[in-house]
PDB file of N, CA and C in Angstrom:
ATOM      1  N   UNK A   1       0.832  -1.186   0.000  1.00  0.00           N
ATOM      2  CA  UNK A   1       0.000   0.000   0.000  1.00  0.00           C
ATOM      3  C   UNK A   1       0.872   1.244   0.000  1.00  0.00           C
ATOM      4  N   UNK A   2       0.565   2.083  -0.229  1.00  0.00           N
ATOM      5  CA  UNK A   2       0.941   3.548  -0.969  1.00  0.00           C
ATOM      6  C   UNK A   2       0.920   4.567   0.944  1.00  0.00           C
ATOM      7  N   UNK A   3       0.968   5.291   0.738  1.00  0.00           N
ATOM      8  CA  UNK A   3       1.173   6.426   1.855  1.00  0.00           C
ATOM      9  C   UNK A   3       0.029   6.860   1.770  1.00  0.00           C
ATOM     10  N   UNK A   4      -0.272   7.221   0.395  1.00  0.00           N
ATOM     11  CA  UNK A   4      -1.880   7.618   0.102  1.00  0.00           C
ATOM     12  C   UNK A   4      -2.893   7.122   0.527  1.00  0.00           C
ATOM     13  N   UNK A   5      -2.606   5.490   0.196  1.00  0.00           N
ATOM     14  CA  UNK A   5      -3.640   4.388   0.563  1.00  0.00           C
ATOM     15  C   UNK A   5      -3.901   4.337   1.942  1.00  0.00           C
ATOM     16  N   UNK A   6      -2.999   4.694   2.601  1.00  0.00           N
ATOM     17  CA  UNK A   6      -3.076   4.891   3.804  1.00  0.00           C
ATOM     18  C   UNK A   6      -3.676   5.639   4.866  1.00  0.00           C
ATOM     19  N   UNK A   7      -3.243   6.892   4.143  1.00  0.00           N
ATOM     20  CA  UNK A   7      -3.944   8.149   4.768  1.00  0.00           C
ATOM     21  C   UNK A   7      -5.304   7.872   5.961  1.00  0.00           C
ATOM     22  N   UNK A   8      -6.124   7.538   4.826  1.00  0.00           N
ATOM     23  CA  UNK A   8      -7.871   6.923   5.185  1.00  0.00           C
ATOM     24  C   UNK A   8      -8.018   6.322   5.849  1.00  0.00           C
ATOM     25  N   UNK A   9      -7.105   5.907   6.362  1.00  0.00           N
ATOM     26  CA  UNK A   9      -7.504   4.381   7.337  1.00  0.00           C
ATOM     27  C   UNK A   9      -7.481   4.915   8.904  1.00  0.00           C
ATOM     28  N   UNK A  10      -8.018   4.694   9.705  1.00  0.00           N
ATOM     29  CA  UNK A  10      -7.763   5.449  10.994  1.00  0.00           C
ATOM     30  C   UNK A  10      -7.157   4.200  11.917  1.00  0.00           C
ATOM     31  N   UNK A  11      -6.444   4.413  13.009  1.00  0.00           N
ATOM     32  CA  UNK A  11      -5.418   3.804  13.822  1.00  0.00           C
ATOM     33  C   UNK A  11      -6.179   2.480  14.064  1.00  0.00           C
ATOM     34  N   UNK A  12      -7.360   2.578  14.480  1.00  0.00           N
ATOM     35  CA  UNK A  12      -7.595   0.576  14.213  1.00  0.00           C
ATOM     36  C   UNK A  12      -7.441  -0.099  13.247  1.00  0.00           C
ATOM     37  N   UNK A  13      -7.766   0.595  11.815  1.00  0.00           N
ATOM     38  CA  UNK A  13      -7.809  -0.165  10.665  1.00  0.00           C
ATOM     39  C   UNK A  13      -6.194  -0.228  10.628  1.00  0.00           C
ATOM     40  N   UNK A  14      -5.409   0.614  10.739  1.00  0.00           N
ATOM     41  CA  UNK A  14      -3.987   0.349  10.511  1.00  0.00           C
ATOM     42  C   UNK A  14      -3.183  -0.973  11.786  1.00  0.00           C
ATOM     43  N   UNK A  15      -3.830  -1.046  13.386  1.00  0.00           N
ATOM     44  CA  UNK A  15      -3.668  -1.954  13.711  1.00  0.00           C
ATOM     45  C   UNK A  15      -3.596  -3.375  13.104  1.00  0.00           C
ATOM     46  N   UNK A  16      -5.058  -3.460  12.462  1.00  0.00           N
ATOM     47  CA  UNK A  16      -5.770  -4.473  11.746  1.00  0.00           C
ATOM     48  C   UNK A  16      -4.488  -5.046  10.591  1.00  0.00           C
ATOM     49  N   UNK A  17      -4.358  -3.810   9.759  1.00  0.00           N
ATOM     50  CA  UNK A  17      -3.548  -4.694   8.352  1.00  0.00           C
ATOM     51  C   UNK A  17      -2.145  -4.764   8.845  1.00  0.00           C
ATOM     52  N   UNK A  18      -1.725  -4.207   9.832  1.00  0.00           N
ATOM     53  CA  UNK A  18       0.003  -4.232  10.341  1.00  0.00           C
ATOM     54  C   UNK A  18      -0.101  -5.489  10.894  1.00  0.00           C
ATOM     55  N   UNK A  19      -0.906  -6.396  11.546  1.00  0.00           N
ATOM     56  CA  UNK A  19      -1.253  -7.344  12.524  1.00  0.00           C
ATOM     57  C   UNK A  19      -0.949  -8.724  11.151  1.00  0.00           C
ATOM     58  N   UNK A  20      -1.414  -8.178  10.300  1.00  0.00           N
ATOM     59  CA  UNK A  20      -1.399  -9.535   9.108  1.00  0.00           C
ATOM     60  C   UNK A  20      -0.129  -9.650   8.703  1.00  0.00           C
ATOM     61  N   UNK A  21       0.836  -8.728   8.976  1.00  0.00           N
ATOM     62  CA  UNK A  21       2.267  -9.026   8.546  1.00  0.00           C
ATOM     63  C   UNK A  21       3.731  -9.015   9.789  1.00  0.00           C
ATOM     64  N   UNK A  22       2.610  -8.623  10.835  1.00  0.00           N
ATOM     65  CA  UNK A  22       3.312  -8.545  12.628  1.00  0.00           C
ATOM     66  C   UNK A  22       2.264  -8.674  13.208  1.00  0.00           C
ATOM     67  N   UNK A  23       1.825 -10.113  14.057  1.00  0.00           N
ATOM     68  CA  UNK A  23       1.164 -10.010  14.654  1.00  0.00           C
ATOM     69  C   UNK A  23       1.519  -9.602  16.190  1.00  0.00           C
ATOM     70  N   UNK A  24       2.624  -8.978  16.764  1.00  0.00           N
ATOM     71  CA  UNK A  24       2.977  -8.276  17.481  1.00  0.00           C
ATOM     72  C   UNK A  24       2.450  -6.655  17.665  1.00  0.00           C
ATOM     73  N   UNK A  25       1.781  -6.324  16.057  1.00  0.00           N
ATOM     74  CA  UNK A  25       1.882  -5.128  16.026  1.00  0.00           C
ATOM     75  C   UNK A  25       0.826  -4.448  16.955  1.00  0.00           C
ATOM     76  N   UNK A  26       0.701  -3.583  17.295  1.00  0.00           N
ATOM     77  CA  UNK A  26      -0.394  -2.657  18.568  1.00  0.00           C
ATOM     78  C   UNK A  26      -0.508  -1.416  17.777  1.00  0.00           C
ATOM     79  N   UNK A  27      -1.525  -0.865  18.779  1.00  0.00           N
ATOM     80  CA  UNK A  27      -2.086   0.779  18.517  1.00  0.00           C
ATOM     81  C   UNK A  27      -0.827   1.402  19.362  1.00  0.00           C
ATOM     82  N   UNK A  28      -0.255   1.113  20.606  1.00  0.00           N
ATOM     83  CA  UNK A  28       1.258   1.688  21.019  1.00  0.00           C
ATOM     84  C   UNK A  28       2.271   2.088  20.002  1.00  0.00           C
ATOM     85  N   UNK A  29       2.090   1.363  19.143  1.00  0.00           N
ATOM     86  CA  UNK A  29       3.295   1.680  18.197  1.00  0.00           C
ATOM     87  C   UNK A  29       3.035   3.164  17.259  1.00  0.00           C
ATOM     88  N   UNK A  30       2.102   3.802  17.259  1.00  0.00           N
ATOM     89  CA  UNK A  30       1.634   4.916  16.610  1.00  0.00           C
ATOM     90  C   UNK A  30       1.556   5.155  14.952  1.00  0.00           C
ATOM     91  N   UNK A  31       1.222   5.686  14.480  1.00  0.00           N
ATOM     92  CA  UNK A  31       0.390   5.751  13.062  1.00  0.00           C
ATOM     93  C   UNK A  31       2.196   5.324  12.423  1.00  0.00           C
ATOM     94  N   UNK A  32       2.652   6.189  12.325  1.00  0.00           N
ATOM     95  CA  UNK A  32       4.022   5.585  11.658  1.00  0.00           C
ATOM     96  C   UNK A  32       4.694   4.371  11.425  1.00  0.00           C
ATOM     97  N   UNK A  33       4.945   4.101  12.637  1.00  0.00           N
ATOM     98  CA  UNK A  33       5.711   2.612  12.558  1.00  0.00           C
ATOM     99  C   UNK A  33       4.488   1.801  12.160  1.00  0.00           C
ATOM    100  N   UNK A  34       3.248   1.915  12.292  1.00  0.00           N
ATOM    101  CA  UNK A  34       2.032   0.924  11.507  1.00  0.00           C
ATOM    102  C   UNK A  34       2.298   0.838  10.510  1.00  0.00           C
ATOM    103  N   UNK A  35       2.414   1.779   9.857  1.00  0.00           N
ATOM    104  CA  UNK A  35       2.390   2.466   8.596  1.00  0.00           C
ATOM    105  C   UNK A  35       3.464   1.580   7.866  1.00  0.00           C
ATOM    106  N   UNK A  36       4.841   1.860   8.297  1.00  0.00           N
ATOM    107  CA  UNK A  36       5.723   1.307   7.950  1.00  0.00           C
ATOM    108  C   UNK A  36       5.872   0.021   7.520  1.00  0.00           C
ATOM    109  N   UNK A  37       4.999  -0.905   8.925  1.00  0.00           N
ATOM    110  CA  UNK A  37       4.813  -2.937   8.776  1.00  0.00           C
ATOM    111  C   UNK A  37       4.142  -2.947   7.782  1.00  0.00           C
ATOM    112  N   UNK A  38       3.319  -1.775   7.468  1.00  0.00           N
ATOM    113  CA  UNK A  38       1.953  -2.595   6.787  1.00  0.00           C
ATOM    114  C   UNK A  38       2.737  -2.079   5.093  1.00  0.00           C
ATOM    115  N   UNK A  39       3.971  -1.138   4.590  1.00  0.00           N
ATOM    116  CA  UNK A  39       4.704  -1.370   3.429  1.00  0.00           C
ATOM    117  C   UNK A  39       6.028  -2.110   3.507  1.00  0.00           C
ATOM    118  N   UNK A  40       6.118  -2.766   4.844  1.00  0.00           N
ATOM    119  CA  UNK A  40       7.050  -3.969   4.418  1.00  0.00           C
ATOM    120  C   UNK A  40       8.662  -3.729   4.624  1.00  0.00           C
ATOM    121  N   UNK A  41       8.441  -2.891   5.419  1.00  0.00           N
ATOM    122  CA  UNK A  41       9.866  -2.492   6.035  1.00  0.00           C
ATOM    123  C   UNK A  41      10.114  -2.842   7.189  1.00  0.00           C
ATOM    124  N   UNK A  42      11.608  -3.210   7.822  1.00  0.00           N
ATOM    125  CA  UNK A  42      11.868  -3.889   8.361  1.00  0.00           C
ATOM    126  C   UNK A  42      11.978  -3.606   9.622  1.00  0.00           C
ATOM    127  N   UNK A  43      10.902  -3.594  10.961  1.00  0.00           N
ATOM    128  CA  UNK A  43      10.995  -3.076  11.889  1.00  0.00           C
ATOM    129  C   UNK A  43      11.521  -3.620  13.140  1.00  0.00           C
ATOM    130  N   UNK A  44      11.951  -3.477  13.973  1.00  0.00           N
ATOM    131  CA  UNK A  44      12.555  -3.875  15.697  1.00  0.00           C
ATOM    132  C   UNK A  44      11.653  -3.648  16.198  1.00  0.00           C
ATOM    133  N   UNK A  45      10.613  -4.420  16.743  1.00  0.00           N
ATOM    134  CA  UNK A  45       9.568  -4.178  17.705  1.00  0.00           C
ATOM    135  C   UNK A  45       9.936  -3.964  19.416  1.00  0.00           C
ATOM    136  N   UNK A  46      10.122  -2.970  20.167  1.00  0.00           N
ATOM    137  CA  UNK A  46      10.776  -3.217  21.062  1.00  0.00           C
ATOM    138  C   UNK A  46       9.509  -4.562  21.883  1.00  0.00           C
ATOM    139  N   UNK A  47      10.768  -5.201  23.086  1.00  0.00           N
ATOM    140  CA  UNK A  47       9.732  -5.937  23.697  1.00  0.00           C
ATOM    141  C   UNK A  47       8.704  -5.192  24.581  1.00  0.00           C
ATOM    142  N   UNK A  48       7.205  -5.642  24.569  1.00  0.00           N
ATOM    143  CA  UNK A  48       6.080  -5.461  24.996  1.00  0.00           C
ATOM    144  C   UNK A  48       6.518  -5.998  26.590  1.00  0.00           C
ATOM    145  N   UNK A  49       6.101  -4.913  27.372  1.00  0.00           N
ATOM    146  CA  UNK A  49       6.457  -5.153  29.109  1.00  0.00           C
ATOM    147  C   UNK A  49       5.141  -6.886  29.560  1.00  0.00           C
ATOM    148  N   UNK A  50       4.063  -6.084  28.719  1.00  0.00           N
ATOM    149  CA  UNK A  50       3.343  -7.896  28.928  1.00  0.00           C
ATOM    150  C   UNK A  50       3.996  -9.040  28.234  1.00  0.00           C
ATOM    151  N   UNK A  51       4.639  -9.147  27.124  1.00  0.00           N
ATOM    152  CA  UNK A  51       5.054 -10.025  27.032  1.00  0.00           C
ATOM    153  C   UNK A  51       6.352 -11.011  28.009  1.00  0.00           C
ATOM    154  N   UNK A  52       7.117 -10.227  28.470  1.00  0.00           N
ATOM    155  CA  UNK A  52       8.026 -10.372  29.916  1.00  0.00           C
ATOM    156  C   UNK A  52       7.000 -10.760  30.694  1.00  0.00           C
ATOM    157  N   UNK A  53       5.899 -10.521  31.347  1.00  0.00           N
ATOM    158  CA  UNK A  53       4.926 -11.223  32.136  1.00  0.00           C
ATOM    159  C   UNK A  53       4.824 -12.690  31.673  1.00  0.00           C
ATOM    160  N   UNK A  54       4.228 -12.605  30.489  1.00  0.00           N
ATOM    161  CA  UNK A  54       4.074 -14.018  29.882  1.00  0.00           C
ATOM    162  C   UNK A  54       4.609 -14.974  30.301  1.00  0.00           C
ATOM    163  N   UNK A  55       6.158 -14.709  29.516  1.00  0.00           N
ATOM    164  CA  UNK A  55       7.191 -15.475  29.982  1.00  0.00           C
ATOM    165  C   UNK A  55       7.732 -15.565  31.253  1.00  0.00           C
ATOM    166  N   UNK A  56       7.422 -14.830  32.388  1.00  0.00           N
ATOM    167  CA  UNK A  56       7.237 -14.887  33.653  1.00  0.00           C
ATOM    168  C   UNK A  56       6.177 -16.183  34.047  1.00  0.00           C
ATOM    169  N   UNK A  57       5.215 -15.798  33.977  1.00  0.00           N
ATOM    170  CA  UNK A  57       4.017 -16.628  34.376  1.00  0.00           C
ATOM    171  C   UNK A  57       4.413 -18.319  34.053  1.00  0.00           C
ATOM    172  N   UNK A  58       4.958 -18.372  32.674  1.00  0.00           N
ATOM    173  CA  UNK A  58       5.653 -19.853  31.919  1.00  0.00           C
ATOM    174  C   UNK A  58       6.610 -20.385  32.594  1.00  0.00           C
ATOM    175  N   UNK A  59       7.375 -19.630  33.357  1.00  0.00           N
ATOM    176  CA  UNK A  59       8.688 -20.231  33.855  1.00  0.00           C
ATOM    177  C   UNK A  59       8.431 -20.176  35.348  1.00  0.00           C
ATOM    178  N   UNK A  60       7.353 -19.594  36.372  1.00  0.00           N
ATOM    179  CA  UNK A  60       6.829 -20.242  37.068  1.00  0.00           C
ATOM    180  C   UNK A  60       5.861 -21.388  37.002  1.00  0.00           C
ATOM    181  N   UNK A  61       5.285 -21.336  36.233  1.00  0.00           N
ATOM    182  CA  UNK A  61       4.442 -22.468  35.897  1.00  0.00           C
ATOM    183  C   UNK A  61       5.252 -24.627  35.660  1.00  0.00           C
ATOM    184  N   UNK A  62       6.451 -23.655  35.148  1.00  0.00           N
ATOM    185  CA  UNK A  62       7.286 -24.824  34.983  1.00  0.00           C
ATOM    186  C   UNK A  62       8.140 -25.134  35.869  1.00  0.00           C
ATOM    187  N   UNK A  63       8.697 -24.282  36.867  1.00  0.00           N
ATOM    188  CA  UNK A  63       9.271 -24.278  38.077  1.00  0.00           C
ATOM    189  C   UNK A  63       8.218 -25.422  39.000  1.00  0.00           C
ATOM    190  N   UNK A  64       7.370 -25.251  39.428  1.00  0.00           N
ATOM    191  CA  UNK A  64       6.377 -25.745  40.108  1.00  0.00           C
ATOM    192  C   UNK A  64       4.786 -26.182  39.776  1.00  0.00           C
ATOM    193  N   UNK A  65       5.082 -26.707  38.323  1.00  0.00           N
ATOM    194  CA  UNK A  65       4.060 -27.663  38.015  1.00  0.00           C
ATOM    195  C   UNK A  65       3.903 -28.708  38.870  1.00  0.00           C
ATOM    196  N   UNK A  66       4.250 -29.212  40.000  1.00  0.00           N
ATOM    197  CA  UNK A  66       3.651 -30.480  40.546  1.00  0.00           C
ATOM    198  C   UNK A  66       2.915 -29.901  41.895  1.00  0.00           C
ATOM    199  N   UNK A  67       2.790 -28.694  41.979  1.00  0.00           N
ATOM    200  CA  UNK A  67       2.260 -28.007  42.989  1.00  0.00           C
ATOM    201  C   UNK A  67       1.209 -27.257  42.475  1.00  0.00           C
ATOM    202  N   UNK A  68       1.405 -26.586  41.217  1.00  0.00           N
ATOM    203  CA  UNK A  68       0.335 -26.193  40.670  1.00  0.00           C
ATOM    204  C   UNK A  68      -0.687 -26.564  39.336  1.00  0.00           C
ATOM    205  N   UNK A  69      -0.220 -27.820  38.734  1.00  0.00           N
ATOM    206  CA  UNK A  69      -0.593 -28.077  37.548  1.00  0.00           C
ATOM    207  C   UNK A  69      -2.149 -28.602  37.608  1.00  0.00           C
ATOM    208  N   UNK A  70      -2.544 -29.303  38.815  1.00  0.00           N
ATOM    209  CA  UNK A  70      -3.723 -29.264  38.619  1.00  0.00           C
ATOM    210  C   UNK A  70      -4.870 -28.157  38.544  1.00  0.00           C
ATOM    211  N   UNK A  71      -4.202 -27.405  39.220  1.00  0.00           N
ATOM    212  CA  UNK A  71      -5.036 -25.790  39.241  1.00  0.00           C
ATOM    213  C   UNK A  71      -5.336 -25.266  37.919  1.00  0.00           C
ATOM    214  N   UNK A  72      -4.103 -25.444  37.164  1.00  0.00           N
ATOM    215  CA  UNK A  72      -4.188 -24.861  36.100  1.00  0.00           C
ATOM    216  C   UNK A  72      -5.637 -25.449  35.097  1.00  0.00           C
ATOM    217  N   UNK A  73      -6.483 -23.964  34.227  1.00  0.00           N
ATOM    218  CA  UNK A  73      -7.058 -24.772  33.345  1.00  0.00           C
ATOM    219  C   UNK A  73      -6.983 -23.291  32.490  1.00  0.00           C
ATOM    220  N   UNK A  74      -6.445 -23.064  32.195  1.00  0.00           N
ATOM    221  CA  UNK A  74      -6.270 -21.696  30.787  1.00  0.00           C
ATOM    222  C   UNK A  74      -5.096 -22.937  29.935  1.00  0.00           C
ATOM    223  N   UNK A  75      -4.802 -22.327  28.592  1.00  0.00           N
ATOM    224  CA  UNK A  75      -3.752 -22.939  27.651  1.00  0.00           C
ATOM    225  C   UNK A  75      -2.472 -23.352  28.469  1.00  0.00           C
ATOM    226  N   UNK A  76      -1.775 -22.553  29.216  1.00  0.00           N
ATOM    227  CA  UNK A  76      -1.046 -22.999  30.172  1.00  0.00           C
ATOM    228  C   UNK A  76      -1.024 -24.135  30.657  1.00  0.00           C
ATOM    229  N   UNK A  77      -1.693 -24.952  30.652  1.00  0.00           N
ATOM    230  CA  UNK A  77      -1.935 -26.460  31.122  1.00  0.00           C
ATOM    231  C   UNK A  77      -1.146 -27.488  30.068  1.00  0.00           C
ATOM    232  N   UNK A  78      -0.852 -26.578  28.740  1.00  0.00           N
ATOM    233  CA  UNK A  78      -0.370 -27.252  27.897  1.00  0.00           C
ATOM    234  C   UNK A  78       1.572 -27.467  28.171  1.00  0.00           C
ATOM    235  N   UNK A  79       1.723 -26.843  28.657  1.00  0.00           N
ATOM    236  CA  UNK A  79       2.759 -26.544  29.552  1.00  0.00           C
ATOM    237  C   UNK A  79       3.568 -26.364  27.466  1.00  0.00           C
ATOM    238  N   UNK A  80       3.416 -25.759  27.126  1.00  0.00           N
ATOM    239  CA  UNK A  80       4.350 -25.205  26.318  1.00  0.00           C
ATOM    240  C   UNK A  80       4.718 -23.824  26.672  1.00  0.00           C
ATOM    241  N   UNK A  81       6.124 -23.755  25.933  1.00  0.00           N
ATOM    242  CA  UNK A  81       6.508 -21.854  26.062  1.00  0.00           C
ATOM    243  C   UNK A  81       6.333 -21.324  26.305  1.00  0.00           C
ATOM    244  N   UNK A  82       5.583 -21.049  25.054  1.00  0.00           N
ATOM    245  CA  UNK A  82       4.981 -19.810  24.307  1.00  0.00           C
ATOM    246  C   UNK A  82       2.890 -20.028  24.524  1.00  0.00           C
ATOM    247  N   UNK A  83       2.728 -20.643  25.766  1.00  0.00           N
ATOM    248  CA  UNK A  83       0.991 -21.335  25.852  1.00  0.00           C
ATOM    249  C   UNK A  83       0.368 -19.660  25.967  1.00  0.00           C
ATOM    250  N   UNK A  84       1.050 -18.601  27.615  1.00  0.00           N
ATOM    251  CA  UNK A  84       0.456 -17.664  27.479  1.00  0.00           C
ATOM    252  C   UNK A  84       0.888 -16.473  26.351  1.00  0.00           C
ATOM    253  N   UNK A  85       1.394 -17.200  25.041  1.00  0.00           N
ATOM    254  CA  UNK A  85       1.007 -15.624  23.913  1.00  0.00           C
ATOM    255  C   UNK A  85      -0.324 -15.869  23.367  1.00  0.00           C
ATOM    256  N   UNK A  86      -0.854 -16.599  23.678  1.00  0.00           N
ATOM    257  CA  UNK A  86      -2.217 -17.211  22.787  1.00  0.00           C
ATOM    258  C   UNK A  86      -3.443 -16.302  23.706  1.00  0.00           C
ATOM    259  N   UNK A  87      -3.072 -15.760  24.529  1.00  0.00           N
ATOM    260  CA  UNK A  87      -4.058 -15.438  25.618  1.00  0.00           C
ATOM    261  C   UNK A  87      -4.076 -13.355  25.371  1.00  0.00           C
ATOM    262  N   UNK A  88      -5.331 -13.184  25.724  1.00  0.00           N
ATOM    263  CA  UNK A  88      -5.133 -11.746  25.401  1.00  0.00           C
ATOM    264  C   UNK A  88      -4.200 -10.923  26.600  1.00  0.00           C
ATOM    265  N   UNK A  89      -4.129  -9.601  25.905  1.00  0.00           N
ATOM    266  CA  UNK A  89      -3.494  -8.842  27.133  1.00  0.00           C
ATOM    267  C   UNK A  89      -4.244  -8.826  27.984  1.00  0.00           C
ATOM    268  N   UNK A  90      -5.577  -8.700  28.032  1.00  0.00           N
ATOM    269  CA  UNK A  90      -5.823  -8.862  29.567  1.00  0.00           C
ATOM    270  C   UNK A  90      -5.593  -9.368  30.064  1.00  0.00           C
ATOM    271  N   UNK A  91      -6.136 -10.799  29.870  1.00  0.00           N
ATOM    272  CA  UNK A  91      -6.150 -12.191  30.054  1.00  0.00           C
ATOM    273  C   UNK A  91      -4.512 -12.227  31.392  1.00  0.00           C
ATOM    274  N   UNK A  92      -3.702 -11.840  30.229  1.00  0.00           N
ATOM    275  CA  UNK A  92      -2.157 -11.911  30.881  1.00  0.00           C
ATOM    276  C   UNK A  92      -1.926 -11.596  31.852  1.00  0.00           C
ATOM    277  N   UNK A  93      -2.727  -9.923  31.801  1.00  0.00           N
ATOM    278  CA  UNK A  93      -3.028  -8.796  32.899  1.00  0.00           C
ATOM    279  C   UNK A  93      -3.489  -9.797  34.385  1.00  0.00           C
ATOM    280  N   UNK A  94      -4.747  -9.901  34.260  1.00  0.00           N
ATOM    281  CA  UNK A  94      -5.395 -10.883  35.352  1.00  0.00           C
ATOM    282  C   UNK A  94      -4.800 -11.860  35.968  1.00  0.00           C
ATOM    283  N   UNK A  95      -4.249 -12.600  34.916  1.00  0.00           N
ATOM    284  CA  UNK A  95      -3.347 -13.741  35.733  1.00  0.00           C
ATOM    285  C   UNK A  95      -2.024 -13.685  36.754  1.00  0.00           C
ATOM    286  N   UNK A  96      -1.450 -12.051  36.148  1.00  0.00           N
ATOM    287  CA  UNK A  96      -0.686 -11.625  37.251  1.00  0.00           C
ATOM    288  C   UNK A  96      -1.128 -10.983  38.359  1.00  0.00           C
ATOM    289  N   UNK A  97      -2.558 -10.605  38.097  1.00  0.00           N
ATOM    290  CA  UNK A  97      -2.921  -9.505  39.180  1.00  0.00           C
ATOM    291  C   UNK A  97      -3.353 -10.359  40.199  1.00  0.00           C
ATOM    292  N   UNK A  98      -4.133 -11.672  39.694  1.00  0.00           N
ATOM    293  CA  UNK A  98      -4.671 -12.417  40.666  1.00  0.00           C
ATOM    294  C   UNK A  98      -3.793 -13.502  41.166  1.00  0.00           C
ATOM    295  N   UNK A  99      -2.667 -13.418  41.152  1.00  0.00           N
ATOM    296  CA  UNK A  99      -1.357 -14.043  41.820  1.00  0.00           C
ATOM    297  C   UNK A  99       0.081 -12.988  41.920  1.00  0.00           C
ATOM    298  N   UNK A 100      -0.272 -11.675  42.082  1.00  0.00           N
ATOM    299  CA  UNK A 100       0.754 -10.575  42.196  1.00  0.00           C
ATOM    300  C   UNK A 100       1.759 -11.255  43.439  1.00  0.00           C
ATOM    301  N   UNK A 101       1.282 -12.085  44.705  1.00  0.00           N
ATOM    302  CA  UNK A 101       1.724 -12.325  45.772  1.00  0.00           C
ATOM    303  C   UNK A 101       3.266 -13.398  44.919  1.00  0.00           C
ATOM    304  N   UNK A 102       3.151 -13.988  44.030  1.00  0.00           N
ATOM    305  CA  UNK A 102       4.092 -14.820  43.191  1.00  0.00           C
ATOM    306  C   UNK A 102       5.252 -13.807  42.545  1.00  0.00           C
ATOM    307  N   UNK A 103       4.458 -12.725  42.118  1.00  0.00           N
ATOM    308  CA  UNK A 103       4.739 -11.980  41.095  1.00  0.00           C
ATOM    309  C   UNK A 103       5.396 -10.439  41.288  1.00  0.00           C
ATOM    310  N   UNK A 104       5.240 -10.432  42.670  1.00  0.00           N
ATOM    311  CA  UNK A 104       5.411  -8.997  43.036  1.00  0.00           C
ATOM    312  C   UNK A 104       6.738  -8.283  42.837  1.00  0.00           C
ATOM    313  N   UNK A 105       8.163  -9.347  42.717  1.00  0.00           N
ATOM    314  CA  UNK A 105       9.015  -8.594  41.887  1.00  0.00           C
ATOM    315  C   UNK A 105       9.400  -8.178  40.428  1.00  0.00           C
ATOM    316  N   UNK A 106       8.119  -8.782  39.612  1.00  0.00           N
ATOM    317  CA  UNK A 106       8.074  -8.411  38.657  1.00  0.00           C
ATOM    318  C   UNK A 106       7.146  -7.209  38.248  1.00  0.00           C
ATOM    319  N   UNK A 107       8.600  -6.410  37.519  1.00  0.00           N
ATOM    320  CA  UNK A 107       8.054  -5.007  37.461  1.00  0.00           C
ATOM    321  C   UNK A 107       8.150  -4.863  36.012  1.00  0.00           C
TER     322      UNK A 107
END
């Protein structure tokens, strides 16, 4: 797409088509760098502070799966990696908030 083509589109729709070629991409990243994924240039996404949660939450989860694995019933149960990127940001949000007592040095 063109700069032009672009113009028209307002910051969700540009979420939307940047997402089909980065699905990392967010409304954080601002009209530009959207702009940019969605003509195919080559961007450094810095890391997302939720995604460090994620991988927080995974590597406790795997630390002490025999203490907590039955509890578990979100994707996490699958005990892969990458189980909480499948989960929304909230989703992520909640799971730390409602175990912050685990979590509380993660800032």
């Amino acid at each position: 797409m063109t700069d032009l083509q672009l113009e028209g589109h307002n910051l969700t729709e540009l979420v939307q088509l940047a997402q089909a070629f980065e699905p990392e991409a967010h409304r954080g990243l601002g009209r530009e760098l959207l702009e940019a994924i969605i003509r195919g240039e080559q961007i450094t996404l810095p890391q997302r502070s939720i995604n460090k949660k994620r991988l927080k939450i995974t590597s406790y989860l795997d630390e002490n799966w025999e203490q907590v694995g039955s509890l578990v019933s979100c994707p996490a149960r699958s005990r892969e990696p990458w189980a909480c990127f499948g989960c929304s940001d909230v989703q992520t949000a909640s799971c730390i908030l409602d175990n912050k007592e685990r979590f509380e040095d993660d800032k």
